[in-house]
Protein backbone atom coordinates (compact mmCIF):
# COMPACT_ATOMS: atom_id res chain seq x y z
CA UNK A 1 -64.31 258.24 -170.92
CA UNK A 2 -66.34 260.05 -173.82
CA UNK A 3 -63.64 258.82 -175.99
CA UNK A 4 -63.56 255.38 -175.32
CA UNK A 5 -67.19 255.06 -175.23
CA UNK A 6 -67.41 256.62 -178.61
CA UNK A 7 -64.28 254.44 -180.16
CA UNK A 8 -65.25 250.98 -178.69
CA UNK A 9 -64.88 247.67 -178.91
CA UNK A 10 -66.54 244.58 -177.75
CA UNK A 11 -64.94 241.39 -177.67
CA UNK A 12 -68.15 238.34 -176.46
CA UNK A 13 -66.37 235.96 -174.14
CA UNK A 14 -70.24 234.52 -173.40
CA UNK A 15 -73.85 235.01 -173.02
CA UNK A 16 -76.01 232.77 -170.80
CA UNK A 17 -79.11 232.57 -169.63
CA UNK A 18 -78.44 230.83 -166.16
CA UNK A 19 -81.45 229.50 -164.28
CA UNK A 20 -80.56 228.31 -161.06
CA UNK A 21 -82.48 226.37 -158.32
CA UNK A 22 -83.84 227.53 -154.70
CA UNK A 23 -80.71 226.56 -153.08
CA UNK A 24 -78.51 228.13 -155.50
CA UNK A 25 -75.09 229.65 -154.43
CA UNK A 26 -72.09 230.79 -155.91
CA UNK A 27 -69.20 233.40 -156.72
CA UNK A 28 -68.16 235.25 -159.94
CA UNK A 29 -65.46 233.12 -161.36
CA UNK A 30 -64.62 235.36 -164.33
CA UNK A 31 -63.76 238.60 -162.39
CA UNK A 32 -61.02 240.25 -165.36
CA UNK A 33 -64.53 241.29 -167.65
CA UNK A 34 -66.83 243.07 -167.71
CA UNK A 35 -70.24 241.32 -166.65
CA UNK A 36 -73.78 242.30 -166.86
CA UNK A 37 -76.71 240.71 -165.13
CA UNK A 38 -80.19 241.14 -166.13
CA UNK A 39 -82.94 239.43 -163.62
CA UNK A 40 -85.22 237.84 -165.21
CA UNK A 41 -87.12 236.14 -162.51
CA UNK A 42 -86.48 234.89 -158.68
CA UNK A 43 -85.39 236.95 -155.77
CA UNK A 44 -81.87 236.21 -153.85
CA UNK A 45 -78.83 238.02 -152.56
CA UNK A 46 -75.69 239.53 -154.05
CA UNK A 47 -72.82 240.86 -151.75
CA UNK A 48 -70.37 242.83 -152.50
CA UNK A 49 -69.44 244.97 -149.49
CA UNK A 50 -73.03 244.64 -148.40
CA UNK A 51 -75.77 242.26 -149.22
CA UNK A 52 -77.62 243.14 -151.91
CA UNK A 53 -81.39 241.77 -152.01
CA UNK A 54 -82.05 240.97 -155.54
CA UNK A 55 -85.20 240.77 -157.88
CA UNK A 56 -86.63 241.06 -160.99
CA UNK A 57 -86.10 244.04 -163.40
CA UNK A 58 -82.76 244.99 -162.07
CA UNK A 59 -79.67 245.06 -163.51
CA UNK A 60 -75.98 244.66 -162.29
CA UNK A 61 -72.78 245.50 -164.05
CA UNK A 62 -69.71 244.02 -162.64
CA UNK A 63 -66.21 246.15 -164.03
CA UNK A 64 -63.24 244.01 -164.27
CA UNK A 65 -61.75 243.27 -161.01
CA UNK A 66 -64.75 243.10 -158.48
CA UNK A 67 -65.64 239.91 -156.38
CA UNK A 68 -69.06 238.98 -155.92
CA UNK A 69 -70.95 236.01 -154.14
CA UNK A 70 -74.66 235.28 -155.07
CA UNK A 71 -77.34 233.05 -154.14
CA UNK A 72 -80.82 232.78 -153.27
CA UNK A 73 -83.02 230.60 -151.23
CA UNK A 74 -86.57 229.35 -150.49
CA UNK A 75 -88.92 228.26 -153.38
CA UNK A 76 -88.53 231.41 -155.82
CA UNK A 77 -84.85 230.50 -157.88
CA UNK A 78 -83.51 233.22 -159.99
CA UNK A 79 -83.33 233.20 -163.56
CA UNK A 80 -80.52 235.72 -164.58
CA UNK A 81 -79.25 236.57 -167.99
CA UNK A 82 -75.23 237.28 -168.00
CA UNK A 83 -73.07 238.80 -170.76
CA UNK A 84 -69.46 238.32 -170.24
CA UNK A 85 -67.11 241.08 -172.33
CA UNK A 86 -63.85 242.75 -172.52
CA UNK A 87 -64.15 245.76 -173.96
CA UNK A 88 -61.07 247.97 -175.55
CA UNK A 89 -61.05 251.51 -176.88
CA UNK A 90 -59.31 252.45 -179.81
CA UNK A 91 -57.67 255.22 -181.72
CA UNK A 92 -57.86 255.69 -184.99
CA UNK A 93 -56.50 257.57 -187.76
CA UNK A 94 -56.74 258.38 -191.66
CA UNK A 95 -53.18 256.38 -192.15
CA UNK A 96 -54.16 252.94 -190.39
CA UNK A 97 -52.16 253.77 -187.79
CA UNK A 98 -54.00 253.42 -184.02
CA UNK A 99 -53.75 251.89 -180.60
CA UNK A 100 -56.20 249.76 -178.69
CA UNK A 101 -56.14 250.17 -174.87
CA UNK A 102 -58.54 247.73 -172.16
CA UNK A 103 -61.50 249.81 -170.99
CA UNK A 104 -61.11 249.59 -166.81
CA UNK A 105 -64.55 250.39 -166.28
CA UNK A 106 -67.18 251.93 -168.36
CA UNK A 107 -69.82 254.50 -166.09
CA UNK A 108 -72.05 252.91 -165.36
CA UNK A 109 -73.08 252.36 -161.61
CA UNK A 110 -73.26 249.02 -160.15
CA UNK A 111 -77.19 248.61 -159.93
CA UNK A 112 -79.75 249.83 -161.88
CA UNK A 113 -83.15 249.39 -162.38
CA UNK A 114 -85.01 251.04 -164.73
CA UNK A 115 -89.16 251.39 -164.50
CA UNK A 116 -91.66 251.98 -166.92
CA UNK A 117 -91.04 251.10 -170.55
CA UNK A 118 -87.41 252.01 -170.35
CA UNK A 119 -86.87 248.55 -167.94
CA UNK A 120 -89.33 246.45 -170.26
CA UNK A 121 -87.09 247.86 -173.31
CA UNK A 122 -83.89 246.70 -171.73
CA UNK A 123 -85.65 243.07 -170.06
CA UNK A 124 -86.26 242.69 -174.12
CA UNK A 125 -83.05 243.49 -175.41
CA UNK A 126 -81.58 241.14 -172.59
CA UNK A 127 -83.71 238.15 -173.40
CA UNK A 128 -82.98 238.17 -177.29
CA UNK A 129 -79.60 238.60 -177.12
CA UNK A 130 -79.55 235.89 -175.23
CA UNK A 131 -81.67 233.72 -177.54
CA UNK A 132 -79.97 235.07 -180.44
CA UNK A 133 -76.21 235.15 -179.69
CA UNK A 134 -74.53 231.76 -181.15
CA UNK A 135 -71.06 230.83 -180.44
CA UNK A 136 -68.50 230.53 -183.57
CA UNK A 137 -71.30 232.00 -185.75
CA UNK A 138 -69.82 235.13 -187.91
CA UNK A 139 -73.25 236.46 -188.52
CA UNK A 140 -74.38 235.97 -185.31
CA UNK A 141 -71.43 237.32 -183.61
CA UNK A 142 -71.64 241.15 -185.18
CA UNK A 143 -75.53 240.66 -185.46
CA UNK A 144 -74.89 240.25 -180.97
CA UNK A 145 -72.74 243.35 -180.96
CA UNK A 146 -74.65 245.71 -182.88
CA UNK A 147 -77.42 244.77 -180.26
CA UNK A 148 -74.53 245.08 -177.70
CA UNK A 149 -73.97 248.60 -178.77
CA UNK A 150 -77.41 249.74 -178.43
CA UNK A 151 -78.01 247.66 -174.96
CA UNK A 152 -75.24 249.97 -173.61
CA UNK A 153 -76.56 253.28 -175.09
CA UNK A 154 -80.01 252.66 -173.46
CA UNK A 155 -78.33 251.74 -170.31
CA UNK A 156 -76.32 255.29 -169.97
CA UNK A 157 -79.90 256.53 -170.84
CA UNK A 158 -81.70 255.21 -168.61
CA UNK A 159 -78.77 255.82 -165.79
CA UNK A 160 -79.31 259.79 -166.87
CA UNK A 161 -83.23 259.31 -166.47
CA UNK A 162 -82.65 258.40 -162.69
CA UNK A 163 -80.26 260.79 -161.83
CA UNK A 164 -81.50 263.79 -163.40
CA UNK A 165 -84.84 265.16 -162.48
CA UNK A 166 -86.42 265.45 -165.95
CA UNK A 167 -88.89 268.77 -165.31
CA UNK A 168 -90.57 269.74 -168.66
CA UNK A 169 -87.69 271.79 -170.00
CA UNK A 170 -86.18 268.00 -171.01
CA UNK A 171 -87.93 267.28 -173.82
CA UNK A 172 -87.01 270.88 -175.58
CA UNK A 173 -83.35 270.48 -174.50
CA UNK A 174 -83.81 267.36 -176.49
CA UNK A 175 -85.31 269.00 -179.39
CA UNK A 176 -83.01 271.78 -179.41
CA UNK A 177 -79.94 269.53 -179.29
CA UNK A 178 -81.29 267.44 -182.09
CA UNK A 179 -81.48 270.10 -184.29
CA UNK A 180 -78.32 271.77 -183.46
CA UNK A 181 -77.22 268.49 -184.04
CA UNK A 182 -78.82 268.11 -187.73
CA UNK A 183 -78.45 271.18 -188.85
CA UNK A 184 -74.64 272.00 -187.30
CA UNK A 185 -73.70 273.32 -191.35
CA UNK A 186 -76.40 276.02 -191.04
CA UNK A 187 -75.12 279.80 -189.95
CA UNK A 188 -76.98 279.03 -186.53
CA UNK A 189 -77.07 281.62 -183.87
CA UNK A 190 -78.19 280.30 -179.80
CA UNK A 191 -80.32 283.24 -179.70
CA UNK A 192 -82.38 282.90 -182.46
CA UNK A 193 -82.54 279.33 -181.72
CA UNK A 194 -84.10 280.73 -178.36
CA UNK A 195 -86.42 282.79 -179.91
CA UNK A 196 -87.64 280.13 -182.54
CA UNK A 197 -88.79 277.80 -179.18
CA UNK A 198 -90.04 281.05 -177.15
CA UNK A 199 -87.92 280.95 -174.44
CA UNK A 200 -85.24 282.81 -173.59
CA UNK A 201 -80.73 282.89 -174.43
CA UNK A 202 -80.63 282.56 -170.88
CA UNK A 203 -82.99 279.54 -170.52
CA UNK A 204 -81.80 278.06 -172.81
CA UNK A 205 -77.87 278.05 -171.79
CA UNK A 206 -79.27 277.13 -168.68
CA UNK A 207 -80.81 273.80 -169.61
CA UNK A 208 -77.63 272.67 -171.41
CA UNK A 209 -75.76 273.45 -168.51
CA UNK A 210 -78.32 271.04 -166.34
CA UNK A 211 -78.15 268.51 -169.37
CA UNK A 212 -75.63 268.21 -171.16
CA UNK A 213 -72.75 270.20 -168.57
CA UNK A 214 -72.08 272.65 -171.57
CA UNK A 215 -73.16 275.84 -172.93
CA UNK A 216 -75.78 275.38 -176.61
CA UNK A 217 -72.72 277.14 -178.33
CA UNK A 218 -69.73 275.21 -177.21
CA UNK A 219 -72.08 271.67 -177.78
CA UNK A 220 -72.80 273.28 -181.73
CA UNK A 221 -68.67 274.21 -182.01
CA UNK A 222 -67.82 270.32 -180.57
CA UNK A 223 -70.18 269.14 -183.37
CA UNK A 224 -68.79 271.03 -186.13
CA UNK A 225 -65.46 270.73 -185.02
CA UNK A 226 -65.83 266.66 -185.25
CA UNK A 227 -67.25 266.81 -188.78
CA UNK A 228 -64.53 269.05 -189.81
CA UNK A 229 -61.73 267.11 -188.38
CA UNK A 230 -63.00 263.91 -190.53
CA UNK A 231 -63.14 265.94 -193.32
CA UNK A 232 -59.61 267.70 -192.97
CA UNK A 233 -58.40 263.67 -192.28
CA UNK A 234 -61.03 261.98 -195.19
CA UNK A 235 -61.01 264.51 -197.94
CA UNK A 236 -58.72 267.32 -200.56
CA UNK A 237 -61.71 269.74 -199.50
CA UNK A 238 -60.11 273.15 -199.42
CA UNK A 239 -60.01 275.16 -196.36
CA UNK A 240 -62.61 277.38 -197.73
CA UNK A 241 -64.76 274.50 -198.57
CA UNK A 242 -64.59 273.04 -195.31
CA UNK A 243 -65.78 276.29 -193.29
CA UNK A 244 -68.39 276.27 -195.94
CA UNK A 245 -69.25 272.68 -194.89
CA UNK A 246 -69.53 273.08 -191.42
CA UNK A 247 -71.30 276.06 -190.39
CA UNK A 248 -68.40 278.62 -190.37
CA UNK A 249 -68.31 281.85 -191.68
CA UNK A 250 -65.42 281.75 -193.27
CA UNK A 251 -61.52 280.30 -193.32
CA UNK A 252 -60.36 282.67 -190.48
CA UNK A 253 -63.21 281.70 -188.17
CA UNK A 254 -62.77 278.09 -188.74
CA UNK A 255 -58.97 278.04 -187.98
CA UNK A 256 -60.10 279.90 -185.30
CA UNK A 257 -62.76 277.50 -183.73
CA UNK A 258 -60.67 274.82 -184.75
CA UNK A 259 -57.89 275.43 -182.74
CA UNK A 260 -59.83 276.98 -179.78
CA UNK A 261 -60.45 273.00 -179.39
CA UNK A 262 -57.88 271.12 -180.88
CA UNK A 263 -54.83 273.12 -179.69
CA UNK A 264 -53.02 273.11 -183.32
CA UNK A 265 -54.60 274.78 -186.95
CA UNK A 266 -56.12 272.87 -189.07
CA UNK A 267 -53.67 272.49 -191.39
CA UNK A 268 -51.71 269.86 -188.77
CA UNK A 269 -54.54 267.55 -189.09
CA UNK A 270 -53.91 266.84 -192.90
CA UNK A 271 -52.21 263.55 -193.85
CA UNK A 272 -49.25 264.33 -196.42
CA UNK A 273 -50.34 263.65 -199.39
């Protein structure tokens, strides 16, 4: 899922802001997309397998396939923002040559709702690219799913900030990840990284395996080994120049690394020339 997430695309079948009245009911109609609701205002019900009372500040994503009635009743009608997409991961290559494959669901759970600033972020982002988003319009169109892009990063981010229980080590596993991150060309070692923030090689492997499911030096080899694969597919660099590039010692350690994760040499990822 990583991979389709990071090679995705977003095709806008619609974007409405839908505000109903106090006797409102209905059912999804369009159930092969993927849908997102955003509640703006009002209280109701959704059901699903269960009923689902609904209110303000929460957010529902629908994957393609998944029947839903709604409604809501009394004197408080909901107002509900709903983006309707169908979303495709591709694969690319240097030569032109890929494959684009439907996304079946993306992971997000079903309902979320965010507090603090990370739910009034997201009620923003909602409401303008609803105001913004015009049908037929070019500009408008990738102007929606640049916005689209970022509405889903914040939503797996605010997803992790409920599940995980973020104790003060967070915000250095952040830190540390950012620079490992920025600085992946740089001979970097995990325990002097350790040492730099006062804590511990231990610690430290231990909050990226609460974070991030991965050990500080396997996250650093992933990140060199993506910025050398683009340059074995983008560039002549030699070999040599490459390891330089990236953080590697030298030639033997890169072909190394590289096929520790790749499963061939590096050599197999250049295009004939």
């Amino acid at each position: 899922m990583d991979g389709a997430l990071q090679n995705l695309a977003i095709d806008i079948h619609w974007i409405h802001d839908k505000i109903t009245d106090s006797h409102w009911n209905d059912i999804r109609q369009n159930i092969h997309v993927h849908s997102f609701y955003w509640i703006q205002e009002g209280e109701g019900s959704f059901r699903t397998d269960e009923e689902i009372q609904v209110s303000p500040g929460m957010c529902f994503y629908l994957r393609p396939g998944l029947s839903m009635e709604m409604g809501c009743g009394g004197g408080n009608p909901l107002r509900i923002t709903m983006i309707l997409l169908s979303l495709y991961s591709l694969t690319s290559s240097a030569d032109n040559q890929g494959a684009i494959e439907p996304v079946a669901a993306l992971p997000l759970q079903f309902i979320l709702k965010p507090e603090g600033e990370r739910g009034r972020q997201l009620g923003q982002m909602f409401s303008r690219i609803a105001a913004d988003w015009v049908p037929g319009s070019t500009g408008s169109q990738l102007m929606t799913q640049s916005l689209l892009y970022e509405l889903l990063c914040r939503m797996l981010e605010a997803q992790a900030d409920i599940r995980e229980d973020r104790g003060q080590g967070y915000e250095l596993f952040l830190r540390i990840k950012e620079e490992l991150e920025r600085r992946y060309s740089e001979p970097l070692l995990i325990h002097e990284q350790a040492e730099r923030y006062g804590i511990s090689p231990s610690y430290l492997r231990s909050l990226f395996q609460q974070y991030l499911q991965k050990s500080p030096k396997r996250y650093l080899s992933e990140i060199r080994y993506g910025h050398a694969r683009k340059m074995l597919e983008y560039t002549r660099l030699s070999m040599k120049e490459i390891a330089a590039s990236c953080g590697y010692s030298d030639e033997f350690h890169f072909s190394k690394a590289f096929k520790q994760l790749s499963g061939v040499p590096p050599s197999a990822m250049r295009l004939p020339s």
